[in-house]
N, C-alpha and C. Protein backbone atom coordinates (compact mmCIF):
# COMPACT_ATOMS: atom_id res chain seq x y z
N UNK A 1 113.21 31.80 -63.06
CA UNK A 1 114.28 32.72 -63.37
C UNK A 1 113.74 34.11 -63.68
N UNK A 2 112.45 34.09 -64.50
CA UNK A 2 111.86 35.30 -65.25
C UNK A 2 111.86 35.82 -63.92
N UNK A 3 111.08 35.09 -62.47
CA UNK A 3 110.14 36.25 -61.24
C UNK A 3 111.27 36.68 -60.33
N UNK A 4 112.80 35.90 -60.79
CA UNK A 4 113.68 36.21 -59.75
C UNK A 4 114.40 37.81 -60.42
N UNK A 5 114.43 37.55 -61.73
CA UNK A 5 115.36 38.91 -62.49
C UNK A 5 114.16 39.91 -62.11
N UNK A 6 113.11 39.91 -62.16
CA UNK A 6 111.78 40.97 -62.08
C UNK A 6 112.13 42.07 -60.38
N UNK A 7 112.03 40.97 -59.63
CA UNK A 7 112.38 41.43 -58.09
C UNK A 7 113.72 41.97 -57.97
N UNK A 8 114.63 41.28 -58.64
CA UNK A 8 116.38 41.87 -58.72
C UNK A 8 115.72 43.30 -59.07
N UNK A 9 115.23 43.39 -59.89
CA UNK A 9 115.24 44.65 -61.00
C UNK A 9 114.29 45.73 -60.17
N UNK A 10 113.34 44.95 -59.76
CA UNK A 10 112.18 45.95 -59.43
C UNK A 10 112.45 46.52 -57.91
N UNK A 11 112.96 45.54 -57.05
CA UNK A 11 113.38 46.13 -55.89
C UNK A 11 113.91 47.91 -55.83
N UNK A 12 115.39 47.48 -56.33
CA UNK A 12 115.78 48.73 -56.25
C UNK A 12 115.61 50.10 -57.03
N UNK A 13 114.78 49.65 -58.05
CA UNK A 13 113.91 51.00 -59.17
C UNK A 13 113.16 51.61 -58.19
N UNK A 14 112.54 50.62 -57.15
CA UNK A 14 111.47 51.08 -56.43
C UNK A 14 112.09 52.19 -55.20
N UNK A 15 113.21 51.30 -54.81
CA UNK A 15 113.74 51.89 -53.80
C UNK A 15 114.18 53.26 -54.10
N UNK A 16 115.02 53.36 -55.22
CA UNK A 16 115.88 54.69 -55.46
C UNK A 16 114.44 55.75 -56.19
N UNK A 17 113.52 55.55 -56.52
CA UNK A 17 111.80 56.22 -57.32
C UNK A 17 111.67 56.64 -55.61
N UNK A 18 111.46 56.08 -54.53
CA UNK A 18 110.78 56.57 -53.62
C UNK A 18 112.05 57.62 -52.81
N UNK A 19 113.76 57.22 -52.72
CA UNK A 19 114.42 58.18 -52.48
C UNK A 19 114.46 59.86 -53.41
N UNK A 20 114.24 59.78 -54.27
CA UNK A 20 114.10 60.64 -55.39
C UNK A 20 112.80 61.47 -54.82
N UNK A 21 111.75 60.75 -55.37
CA UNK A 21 110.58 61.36 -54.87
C UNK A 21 110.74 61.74 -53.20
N UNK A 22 111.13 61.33 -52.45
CA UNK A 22 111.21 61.94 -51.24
C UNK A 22 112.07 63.30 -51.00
N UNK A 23 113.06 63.14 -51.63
CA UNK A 23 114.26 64.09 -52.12
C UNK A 23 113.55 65.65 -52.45
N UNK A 24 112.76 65.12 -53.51
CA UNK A 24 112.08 66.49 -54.41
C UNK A 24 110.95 66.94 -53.11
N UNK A 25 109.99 66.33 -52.86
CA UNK A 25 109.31 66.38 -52.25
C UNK A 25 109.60 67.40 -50.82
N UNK A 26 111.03 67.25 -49.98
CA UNK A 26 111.24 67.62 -49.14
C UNK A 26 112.08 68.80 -48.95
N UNK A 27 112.35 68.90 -50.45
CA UNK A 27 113.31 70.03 -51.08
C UNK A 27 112.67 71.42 -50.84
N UNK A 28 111.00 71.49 -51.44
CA UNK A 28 110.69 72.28 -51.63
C UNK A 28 108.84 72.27 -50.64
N UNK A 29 109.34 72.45 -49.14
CA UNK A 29 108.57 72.31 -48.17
C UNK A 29 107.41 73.86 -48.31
N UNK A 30 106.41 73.13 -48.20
CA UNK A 30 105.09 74.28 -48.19
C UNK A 30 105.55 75.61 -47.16
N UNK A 31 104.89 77.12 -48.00
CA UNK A 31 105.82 78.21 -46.92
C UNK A 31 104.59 78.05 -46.18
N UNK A 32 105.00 78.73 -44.60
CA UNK A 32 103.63 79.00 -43.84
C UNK A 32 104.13 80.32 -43.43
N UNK A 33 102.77 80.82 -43.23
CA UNK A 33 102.82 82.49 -42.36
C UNK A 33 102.52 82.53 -40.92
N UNK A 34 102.93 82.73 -40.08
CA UNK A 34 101.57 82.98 -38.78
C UNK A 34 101.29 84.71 -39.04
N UNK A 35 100.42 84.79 -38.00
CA UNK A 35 99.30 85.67 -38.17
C UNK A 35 98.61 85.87 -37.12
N UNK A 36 98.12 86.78 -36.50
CA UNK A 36 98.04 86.93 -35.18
C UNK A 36 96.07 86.60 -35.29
N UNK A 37 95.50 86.04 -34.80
CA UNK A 37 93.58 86.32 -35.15
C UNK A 37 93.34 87.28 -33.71
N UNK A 38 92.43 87.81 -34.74
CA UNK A 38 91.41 89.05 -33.59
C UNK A 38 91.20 88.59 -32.41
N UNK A 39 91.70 89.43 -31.54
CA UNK A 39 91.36 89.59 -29.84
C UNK A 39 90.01 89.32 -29.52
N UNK A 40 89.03 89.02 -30.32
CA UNK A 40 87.86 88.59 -30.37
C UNK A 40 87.67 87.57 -30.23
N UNK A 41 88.57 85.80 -30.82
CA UNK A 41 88.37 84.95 -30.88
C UNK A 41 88.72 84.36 -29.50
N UNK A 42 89.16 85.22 -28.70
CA UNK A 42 89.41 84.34 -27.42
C UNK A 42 88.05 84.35 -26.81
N UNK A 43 87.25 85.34 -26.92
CA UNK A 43 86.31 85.81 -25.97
C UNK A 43 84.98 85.02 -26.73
N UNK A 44 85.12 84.27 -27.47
CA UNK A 44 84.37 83.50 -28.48
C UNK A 44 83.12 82.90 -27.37
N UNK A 45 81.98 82.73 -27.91
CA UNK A 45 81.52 81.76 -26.99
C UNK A 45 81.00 80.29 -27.58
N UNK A 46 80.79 80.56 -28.87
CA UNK A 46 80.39 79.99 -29.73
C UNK A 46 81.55 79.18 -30.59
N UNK A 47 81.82 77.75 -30.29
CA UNK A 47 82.85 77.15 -31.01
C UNK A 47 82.60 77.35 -32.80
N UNK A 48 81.38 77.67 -33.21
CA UNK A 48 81.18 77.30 -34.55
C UNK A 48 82.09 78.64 -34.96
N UNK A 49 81.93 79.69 -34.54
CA UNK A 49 82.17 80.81 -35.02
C UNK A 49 84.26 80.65 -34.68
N UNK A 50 84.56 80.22 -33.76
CA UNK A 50 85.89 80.32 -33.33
C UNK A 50 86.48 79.34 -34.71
N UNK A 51 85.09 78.54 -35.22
CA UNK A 51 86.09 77.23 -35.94
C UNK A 51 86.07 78.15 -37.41
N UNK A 52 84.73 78.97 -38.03
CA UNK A 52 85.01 79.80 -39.29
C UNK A 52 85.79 80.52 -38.98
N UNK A 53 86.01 81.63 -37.72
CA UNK A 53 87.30 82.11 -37.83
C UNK A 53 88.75 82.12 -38.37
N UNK A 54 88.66 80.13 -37.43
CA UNK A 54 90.43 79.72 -37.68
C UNK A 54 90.35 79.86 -39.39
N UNK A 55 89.19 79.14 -39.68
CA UNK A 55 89.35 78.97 -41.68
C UNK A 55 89.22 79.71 -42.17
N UNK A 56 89.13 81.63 -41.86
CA UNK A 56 88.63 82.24 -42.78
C UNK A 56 90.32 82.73 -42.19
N UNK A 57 91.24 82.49 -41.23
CA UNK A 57 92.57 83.29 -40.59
C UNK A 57 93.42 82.45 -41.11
N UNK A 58 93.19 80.89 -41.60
CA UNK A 58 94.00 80.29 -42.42
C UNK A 58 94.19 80.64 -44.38
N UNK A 59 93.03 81.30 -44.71
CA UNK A 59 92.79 81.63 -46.09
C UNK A 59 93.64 82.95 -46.05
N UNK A 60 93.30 83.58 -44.89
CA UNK A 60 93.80 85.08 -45.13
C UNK A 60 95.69 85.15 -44.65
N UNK A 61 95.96 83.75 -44.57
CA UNK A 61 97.48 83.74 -44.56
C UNK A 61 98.33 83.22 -45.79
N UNK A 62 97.42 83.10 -46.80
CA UNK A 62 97.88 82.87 -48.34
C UNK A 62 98.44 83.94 -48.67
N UNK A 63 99.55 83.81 -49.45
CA UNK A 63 100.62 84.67 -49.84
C UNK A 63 99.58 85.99 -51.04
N UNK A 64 99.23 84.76 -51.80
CA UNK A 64 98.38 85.62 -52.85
C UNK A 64 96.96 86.35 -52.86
N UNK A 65 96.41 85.89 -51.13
CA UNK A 65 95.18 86.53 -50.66
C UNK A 65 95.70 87.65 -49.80
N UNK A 66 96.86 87.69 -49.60
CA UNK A 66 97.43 89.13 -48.70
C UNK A 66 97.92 89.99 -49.75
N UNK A 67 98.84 89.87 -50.74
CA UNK A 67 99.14 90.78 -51.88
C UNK A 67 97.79 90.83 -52.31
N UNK A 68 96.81 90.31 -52.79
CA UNK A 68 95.31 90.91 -53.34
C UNK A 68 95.15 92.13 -52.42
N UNK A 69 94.56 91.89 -51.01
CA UNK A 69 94.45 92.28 -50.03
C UNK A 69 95.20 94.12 -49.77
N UNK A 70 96.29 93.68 -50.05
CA UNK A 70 97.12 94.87 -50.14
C UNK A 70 97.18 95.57 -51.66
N UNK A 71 96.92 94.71 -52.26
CA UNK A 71 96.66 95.99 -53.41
C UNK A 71 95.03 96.15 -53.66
N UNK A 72 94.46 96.17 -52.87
CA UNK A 72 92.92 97.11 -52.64
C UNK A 72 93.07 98.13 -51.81
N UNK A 73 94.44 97.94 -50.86
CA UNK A 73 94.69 98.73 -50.06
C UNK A 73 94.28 98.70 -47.96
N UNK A 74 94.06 97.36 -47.98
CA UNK A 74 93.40 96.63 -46.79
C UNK A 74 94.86 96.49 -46.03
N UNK A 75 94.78 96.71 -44.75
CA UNK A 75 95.89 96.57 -43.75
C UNK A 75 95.31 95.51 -43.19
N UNK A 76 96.14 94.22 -42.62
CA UNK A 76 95.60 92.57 -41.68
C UNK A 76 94.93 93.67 -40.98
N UNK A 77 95.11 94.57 -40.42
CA UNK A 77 94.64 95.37 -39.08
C UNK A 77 92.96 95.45 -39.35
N UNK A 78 92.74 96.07 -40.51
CA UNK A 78 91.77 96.77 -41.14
C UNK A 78 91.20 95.25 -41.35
N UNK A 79 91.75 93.97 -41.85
CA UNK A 79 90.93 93.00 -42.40
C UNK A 79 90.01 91.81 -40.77
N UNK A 80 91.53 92.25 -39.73
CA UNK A 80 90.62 91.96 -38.31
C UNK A 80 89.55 92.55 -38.32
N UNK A 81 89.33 93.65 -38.48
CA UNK A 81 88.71 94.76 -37.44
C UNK A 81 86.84 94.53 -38.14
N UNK A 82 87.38 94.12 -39.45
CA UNK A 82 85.91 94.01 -40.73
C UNK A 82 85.39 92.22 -40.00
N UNK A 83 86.83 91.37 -39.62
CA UNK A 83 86.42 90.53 -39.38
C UNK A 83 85.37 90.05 -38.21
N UNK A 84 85.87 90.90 -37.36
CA UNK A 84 85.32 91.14 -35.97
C UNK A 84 83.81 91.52 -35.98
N UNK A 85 83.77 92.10 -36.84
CA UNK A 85 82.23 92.98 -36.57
C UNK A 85 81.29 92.17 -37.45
N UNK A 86 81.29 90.60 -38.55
CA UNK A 86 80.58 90.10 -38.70
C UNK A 86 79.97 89.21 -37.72
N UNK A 87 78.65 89.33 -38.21
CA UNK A 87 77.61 88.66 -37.29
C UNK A 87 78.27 86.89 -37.18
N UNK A 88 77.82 85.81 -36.68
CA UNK A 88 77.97 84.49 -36.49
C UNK A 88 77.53 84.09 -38.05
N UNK A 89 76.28 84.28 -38.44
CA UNK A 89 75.79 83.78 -40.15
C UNK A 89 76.62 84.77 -40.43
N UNK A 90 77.31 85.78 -40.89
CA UNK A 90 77.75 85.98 -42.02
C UNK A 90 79.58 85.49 -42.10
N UNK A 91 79.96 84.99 -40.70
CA UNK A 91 81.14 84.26 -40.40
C UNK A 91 80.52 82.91 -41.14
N UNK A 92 80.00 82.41 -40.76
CA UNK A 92 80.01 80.87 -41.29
C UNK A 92 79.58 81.26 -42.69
N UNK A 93 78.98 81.92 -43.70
CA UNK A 93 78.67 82.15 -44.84
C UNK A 93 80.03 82.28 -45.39
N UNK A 94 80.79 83.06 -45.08
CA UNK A 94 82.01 83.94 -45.76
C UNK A 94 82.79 82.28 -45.36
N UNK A 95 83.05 81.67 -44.47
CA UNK A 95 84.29 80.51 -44.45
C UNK A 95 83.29 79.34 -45.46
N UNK A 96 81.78 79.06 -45.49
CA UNK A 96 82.16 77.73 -46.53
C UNK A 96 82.22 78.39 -47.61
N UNK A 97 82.11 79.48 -48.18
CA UNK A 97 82.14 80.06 -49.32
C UNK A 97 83.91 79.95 -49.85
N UNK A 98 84.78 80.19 -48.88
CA UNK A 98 86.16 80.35 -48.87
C UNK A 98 86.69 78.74 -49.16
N UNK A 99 86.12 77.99 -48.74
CA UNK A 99 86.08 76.69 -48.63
C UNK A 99 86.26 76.03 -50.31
N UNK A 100 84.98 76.73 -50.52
CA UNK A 100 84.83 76.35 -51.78
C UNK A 100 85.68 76.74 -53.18
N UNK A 101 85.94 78.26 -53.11
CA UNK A 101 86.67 78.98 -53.66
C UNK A 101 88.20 78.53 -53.76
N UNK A 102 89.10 78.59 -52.72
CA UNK A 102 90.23 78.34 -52.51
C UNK A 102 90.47 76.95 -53.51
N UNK A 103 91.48 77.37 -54.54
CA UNK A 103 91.78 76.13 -55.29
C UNK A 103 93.27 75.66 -55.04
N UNK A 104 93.67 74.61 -55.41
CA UNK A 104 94.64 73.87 -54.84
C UNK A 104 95.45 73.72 -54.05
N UNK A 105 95.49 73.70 -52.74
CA UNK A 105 95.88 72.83 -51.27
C UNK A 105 96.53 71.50 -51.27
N UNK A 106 95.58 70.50 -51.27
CA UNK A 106 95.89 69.12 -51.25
C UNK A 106 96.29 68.60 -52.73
N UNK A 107 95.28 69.66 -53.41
CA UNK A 107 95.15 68.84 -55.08
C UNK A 107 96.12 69.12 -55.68
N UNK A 108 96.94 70.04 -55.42
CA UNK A 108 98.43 69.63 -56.81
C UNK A 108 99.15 68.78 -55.97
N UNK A 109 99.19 68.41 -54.76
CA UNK A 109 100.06 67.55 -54.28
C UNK A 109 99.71 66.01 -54.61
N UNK A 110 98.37 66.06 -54.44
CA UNK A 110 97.73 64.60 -54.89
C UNK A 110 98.12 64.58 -56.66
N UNK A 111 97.78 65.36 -57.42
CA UNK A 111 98.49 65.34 -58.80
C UNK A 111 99.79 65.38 -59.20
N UNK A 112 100.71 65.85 -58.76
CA UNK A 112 101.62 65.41 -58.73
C UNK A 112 102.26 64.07 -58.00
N UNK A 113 101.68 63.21 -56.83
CA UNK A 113 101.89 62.20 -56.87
C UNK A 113 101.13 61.21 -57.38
N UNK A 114 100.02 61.29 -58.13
CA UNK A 114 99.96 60.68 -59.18
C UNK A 114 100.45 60.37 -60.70
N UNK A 115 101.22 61.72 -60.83
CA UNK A 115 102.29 61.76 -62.14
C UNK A 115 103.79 61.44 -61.90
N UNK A 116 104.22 61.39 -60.96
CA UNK A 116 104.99 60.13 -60.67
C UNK A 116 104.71 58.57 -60.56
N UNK A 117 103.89 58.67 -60.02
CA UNK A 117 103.18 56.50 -59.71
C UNK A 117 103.30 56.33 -60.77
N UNK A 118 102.45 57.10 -62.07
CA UNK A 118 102.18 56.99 -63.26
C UNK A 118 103.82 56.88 -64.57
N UNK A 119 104.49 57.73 -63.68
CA UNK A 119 105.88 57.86 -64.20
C UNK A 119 106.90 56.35 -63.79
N UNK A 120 106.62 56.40 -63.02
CA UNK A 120 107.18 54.62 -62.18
C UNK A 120 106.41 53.68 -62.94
N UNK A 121 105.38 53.54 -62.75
CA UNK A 121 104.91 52.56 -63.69
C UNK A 121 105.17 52.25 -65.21
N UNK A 122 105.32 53.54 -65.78
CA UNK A 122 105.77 53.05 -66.94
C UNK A 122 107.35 52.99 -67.30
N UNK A 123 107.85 53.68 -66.33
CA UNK A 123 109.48 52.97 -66.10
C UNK A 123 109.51 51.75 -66.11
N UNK A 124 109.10 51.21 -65.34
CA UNK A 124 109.11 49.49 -64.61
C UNK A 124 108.92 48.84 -66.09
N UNK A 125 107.25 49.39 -66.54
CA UNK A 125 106.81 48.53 -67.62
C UNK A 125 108.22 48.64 -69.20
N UNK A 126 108.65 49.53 -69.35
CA UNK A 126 109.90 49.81 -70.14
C UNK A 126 111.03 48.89 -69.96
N UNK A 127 111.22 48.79 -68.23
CA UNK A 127 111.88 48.15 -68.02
C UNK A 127 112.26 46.81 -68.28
N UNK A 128 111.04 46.27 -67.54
CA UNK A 128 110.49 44.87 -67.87
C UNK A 128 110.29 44.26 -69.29
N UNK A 129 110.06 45.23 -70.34
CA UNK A 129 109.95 44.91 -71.69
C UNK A 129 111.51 44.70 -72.37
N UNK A 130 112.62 45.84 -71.51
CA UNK A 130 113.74 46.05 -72.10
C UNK A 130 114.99 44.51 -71.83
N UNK A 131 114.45 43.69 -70.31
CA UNK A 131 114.47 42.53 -70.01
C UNK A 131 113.96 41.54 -70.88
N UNK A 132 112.85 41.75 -71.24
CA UNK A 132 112.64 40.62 -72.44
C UNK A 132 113.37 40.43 -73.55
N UNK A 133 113.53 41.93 -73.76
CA UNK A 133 114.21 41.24 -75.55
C UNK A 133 115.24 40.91 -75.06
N UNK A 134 116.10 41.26 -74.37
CA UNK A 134 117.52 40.91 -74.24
C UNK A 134 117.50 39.29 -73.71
N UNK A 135 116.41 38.66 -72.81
CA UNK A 135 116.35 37.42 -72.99
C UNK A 135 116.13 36.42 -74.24
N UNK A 136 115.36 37.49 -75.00
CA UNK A 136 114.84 36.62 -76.63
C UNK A 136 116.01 36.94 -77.47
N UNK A 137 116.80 37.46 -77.46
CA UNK A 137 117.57 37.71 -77.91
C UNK A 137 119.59 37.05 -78.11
């Protein structure tokens, strides 16, 4: 009786936790920019350099690396044109460096779905406790 009320119960907590979380989740979809990369990268010959490119043209489409950007007073135009004229080492220097720097991407998304699991779980466990007494009871 206890494992049949558990599944009654737990089924649909689970179900309506993952509509919810999907809900929020899809509410508030990541912005993207495009961005045109330097007339340079076609003529690339060197994939390594075409691939720091894309990552140093994906950093430089952050909302808060273009307002920086613009309040030093840098035009995208002006930030191609600086881009263009680094050597191959100082392209791959400048993207794992960017690599490293750039903080949260994946990681508030992974933290925040861990503070839900964590939030479900102790729903359930509330739950499941709030089932007991009312059986001992």
């Amino acid at each position: 009786m206890k494992m049949l009320l558990r599944t009654t119960v737990f089924t649909p907590v689970m179900i309506w936790t993952l509509v919810v979380t999907t809900f929020v989740l899809g509410w508030f979809p990541p912005e993207g920019r495009a961005m045109l990369a330097p007339a340079t990268s076609a003529s690339v010959s060197d994939p390594g350099r075409a691939e720091d490119l894309q990552s140093i043209q994906r950093v430089l489409e952050n909302k808060l690396v273009q307002q920086r950007l613009e309040d030093l007073g840098l035009t995208p135009e002006e930030v191609n044109a600086k881009l263009s004229g680094l050597s191959d080492a100082q392209l791959h220097q400048m993207a794992a460096q960017l690599d490293a720097l750039m903080p949260g991407g994946e990681l508030g998304l992974i933290i925040a779905l861990l503070v839900i699991a964590i939030l479900v779980v102790i729903f359930i466990y509330l739950l499941d406790r709030r089932i007991e007494i009312k059986k001992n009871s």
